[in-house]
PDB file of N, CA and C in Angstrom:
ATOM      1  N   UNK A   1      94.433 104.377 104.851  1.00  0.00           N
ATOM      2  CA  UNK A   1      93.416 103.351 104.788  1.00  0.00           C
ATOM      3  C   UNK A   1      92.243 103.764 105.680  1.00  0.00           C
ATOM      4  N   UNK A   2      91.521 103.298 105.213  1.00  0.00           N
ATOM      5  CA  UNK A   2      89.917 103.684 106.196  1.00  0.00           C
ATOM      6  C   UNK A   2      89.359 102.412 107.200  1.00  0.00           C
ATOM      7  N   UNK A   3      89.303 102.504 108.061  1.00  0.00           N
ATOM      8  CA  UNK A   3      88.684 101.378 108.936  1.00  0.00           C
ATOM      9  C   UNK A   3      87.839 101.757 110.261  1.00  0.00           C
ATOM     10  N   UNK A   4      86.736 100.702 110.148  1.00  0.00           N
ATOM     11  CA  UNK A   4      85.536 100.447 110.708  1.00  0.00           C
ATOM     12  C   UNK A   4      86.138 100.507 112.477  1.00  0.00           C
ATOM     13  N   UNK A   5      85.954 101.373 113.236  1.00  0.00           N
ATOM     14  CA  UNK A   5      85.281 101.203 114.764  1.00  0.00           C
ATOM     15  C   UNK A   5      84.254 101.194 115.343  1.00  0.00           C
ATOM     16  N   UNK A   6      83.718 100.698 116.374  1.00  0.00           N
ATOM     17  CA  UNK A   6      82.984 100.732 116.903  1.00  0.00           C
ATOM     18  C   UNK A   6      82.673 100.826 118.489  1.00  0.00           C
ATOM     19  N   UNK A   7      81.646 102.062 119.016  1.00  0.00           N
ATOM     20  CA  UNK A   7      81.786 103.054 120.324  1.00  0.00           C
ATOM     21  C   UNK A   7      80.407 101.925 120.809  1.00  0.00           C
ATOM     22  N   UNK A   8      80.222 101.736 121.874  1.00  0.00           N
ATOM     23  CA  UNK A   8      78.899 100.957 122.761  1.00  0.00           C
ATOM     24  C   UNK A   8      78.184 101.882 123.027  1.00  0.00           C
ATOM     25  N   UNK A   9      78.444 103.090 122.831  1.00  0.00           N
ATOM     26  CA  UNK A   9      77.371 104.128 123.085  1.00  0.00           C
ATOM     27  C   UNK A   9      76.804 104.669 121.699  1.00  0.00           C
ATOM     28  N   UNK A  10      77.375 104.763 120.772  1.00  0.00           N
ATOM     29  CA  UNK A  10      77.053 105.292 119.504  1.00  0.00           C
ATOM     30  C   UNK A  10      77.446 104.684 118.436  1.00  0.00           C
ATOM     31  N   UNK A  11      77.451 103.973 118.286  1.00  0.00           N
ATOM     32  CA  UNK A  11      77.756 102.776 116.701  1.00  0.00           C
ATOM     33  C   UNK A  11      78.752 102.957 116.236  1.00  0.00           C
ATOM     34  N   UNK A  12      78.867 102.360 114.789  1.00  0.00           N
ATOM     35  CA  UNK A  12      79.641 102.371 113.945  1.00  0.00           C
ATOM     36  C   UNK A  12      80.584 103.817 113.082  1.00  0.00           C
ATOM     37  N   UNK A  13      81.523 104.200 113.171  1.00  0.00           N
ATOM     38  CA  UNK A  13      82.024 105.133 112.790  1.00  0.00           C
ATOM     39  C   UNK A  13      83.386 104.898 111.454  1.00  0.00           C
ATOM     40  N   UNK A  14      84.105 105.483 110.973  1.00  0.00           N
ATOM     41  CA  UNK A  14      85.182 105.171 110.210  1.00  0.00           C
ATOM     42  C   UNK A  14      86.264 106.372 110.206  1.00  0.00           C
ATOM     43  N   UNK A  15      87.223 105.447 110.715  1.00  0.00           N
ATOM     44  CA  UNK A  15      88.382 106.372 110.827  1.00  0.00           C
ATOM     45  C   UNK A  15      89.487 106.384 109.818  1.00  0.00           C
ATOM     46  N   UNK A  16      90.192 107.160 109.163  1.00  0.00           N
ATOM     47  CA  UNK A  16      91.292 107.187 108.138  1.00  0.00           C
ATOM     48  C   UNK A  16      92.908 107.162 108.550  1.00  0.00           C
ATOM     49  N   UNK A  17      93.763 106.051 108.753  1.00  0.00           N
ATOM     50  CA  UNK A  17      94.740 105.983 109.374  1.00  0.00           C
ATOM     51  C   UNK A  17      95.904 105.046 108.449  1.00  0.00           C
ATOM     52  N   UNK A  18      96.797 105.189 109.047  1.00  0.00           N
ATOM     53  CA  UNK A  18      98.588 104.864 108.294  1.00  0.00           C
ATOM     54  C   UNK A  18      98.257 103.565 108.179  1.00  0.00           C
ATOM     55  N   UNK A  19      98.311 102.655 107.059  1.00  0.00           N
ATOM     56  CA  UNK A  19      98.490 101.177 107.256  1.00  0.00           C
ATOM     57  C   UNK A  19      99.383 100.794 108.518  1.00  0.00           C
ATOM     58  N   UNK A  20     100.205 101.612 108.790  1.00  0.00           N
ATOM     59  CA  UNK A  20     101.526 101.308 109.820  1.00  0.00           C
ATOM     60  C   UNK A  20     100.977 101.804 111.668  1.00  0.00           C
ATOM     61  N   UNK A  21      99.593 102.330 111.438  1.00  0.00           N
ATOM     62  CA  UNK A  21      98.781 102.998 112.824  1.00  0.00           C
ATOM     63  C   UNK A  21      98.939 101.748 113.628  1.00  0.00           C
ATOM     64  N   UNK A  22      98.400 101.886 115.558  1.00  0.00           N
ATOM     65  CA  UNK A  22      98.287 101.188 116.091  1.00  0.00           C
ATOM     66  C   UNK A  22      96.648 100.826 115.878  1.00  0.00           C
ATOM     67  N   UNK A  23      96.089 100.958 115.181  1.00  0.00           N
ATOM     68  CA  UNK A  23      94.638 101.537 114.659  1.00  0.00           C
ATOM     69  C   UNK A  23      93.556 101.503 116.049  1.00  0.00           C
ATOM     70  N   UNK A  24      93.720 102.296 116.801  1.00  0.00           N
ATOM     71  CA  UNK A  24      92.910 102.436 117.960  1.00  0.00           C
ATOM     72  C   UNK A  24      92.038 104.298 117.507  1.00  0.00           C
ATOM     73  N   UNK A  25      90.839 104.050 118.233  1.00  0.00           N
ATOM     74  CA  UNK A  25      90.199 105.213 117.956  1.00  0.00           C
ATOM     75  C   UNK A  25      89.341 105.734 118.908  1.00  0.00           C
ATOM     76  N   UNK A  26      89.238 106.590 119.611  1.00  0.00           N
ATOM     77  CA  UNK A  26      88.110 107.059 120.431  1.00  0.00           C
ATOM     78  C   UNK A  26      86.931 107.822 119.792  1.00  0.00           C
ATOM     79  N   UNK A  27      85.668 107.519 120.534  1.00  0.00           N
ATOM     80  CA  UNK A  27      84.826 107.856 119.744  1.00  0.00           C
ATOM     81  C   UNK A  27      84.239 109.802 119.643  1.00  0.00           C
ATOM     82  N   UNK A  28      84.098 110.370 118.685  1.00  0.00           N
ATOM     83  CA  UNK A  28      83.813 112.066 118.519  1.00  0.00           C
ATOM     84  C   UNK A  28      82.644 112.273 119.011  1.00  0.00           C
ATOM     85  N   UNK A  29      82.030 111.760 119.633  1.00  0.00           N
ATOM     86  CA  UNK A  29      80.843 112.480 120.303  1.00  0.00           C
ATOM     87  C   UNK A  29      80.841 111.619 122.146  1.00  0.00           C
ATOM     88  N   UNK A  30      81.664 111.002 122.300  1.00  0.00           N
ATOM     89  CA  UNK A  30      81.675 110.667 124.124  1.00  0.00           C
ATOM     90  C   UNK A  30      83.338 110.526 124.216  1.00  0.00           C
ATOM     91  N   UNK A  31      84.133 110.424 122.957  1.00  0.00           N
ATOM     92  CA  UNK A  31      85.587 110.487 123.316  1.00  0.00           C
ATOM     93  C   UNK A  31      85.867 109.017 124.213  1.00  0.00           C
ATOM     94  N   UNK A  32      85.230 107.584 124.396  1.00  0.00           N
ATOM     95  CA  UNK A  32      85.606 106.937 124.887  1.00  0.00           C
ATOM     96  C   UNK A  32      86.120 105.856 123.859  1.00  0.00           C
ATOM     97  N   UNK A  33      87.145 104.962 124.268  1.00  0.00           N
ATOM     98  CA  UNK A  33      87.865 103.930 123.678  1.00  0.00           C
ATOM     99  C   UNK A  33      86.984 103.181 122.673  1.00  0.00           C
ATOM    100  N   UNK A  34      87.212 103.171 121.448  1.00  0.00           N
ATOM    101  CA  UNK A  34      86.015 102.118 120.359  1.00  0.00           C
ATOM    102  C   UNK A  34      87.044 100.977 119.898  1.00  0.00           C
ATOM    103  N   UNK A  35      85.875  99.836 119.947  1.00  0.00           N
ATOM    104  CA  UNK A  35      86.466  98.682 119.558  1.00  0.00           C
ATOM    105  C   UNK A  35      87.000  98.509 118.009  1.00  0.00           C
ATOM    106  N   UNK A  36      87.682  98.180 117.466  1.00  0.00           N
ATOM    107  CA  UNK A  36      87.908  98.172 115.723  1.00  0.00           C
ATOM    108  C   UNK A  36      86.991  97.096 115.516  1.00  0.00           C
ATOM    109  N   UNK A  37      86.550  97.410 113.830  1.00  0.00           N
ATOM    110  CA  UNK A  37      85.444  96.042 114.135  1.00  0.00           C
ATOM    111  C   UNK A  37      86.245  95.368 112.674  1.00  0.00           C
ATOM    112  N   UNK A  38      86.392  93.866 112.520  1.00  0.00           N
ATOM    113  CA  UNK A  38      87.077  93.572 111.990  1.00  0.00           C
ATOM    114  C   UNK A  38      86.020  92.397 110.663  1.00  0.00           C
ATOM    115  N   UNK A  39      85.856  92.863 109.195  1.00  0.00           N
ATOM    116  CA  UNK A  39      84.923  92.166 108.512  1.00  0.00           C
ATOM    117  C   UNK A  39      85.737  91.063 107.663  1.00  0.00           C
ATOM    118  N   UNK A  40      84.805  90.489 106.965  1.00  0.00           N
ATOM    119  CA  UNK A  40      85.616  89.398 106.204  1.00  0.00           C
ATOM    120  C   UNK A  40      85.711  90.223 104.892  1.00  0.00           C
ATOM    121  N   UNK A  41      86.909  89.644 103.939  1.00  0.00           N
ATOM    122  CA  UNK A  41      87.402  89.948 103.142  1.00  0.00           C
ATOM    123  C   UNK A  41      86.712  90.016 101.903  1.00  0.00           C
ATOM    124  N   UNK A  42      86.062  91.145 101.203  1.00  0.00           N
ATOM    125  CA  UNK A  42      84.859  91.476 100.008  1.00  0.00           C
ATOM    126  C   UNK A  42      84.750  91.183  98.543  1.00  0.00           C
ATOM    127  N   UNK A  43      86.330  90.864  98.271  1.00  0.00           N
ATOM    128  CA  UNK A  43      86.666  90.698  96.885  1.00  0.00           C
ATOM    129  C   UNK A  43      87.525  89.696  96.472  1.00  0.00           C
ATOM    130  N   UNK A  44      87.255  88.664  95.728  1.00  0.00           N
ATOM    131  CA  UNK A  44      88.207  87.317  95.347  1.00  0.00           C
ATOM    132  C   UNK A  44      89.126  87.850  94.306  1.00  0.00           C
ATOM    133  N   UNK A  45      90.964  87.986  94.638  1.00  0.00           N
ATOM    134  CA  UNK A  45      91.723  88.049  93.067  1.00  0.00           C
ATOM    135  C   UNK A  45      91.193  86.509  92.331  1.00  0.00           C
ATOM    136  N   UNK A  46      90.879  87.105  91.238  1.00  0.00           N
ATOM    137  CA  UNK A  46      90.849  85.938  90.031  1.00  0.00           C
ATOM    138  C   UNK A  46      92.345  85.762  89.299  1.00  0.00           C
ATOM    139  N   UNK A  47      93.073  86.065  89.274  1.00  0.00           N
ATOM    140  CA  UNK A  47      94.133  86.387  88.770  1.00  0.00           C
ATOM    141  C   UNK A  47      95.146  85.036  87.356  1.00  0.00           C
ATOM    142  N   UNK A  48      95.818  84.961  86.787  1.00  0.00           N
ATOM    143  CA  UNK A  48      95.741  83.861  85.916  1.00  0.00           C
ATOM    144  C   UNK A  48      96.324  83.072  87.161  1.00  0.00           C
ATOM    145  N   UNK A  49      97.272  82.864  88.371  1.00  0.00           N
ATOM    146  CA  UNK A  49      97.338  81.431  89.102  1.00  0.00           C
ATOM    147  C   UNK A  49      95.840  80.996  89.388  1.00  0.00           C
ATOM    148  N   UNK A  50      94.690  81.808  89.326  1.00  0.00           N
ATOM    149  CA  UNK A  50      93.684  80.525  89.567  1.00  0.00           C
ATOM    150  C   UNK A  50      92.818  80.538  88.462  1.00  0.00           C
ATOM    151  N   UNK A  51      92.115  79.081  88.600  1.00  0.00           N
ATOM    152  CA  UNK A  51      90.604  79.268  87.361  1.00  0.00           C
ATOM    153  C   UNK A  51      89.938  79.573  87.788  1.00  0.00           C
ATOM    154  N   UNK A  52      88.763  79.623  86.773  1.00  0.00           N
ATOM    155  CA  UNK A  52      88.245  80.590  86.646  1.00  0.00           C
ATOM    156  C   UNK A  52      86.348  80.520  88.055  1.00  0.00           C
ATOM    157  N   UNK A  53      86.850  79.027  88.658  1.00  0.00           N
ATOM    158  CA  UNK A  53      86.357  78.668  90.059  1.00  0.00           C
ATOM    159  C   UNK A  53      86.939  78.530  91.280  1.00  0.00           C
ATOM    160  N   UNK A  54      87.678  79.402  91.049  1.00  0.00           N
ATOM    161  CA  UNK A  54      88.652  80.293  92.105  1.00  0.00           C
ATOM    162  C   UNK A  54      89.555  79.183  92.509  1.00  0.00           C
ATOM    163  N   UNK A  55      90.238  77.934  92.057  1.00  0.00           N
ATOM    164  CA  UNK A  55      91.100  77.175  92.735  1.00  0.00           C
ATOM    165  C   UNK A  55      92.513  77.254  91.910  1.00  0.00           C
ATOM    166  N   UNK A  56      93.373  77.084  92.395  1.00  0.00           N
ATOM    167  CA  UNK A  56      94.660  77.286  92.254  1.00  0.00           C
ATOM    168  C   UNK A  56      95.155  76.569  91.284  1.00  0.00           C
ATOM    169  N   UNK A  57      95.447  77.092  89.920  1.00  0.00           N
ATOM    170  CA  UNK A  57      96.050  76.295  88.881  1.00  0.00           C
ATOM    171  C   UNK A  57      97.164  75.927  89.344  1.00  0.00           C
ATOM    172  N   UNK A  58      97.599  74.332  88.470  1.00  0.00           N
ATOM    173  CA  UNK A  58      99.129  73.358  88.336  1.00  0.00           C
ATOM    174  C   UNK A  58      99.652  73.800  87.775  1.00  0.00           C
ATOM    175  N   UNK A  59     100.970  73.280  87.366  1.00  0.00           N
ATOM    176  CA  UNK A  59     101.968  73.579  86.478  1.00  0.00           C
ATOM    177  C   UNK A  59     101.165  72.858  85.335  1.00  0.00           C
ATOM    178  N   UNK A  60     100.706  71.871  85.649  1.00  0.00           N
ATOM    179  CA  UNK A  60     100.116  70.788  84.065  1.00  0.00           C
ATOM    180  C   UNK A  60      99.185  71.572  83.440  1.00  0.00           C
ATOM    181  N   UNK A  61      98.585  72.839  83.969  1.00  0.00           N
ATOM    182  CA  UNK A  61      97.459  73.632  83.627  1.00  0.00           C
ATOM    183  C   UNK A  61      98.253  74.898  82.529  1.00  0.00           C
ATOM    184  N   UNK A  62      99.192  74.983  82.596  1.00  0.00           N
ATOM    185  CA  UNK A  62      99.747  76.454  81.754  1.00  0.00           C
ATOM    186  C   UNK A  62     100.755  75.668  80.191  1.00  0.00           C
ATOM    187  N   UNK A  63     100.812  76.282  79.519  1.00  0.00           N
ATOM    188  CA  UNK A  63     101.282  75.946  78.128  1.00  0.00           C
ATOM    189  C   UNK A  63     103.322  75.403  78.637  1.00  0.00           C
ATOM    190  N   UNK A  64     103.780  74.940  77.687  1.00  0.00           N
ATOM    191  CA  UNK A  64     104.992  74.614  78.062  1.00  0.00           C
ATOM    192  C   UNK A  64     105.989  75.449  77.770  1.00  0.00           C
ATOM    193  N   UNK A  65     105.542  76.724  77.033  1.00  0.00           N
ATOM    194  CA  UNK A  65     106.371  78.286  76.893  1.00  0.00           C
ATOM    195  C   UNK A  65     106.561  78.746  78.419  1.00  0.00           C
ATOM    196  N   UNK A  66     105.596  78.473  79.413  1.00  0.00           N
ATOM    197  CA  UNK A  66     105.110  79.175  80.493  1.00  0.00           C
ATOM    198  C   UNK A  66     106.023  78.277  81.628  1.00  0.00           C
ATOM    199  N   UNK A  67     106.199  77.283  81.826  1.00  0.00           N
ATOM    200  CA  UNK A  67     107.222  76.498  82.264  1.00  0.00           C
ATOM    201  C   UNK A  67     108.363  77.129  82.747  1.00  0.00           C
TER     202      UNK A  67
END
């Protein structure tokens, strides 16, 4: 996975690490401790449990095969 750190001396960088990492990173040009920077989430599943205004279909919402 790829994720966003960030060094107080030199910005934003991206490091490539194990979903399972402690995800800590020092930064490649001063080598000191960078903060992870943590964003909000970019993409809504639409998936058939919700409609199609992103709220969570009922049971009263699906055919009675689907039951």
């Amino acid at each position: 996975m790829l994720y966003q750190f960030k060094c107080k001396n030199h910005g934003e960088f991206e490091v490539r690490q194990s979903i399972l990492a402690e995800h800590k990173a020092n930064c490649s040009k001063c080598g000191k401790e960078a903060q992870r920077v943590y964003s909000p989430v970019k993409h809504f599943w639409k998936g058939n449990a919700f409609r199609s205004d992103g709220s969570l279909r009922e049971d009263k919402d699906y055919a009675p095969v689907m039951k």
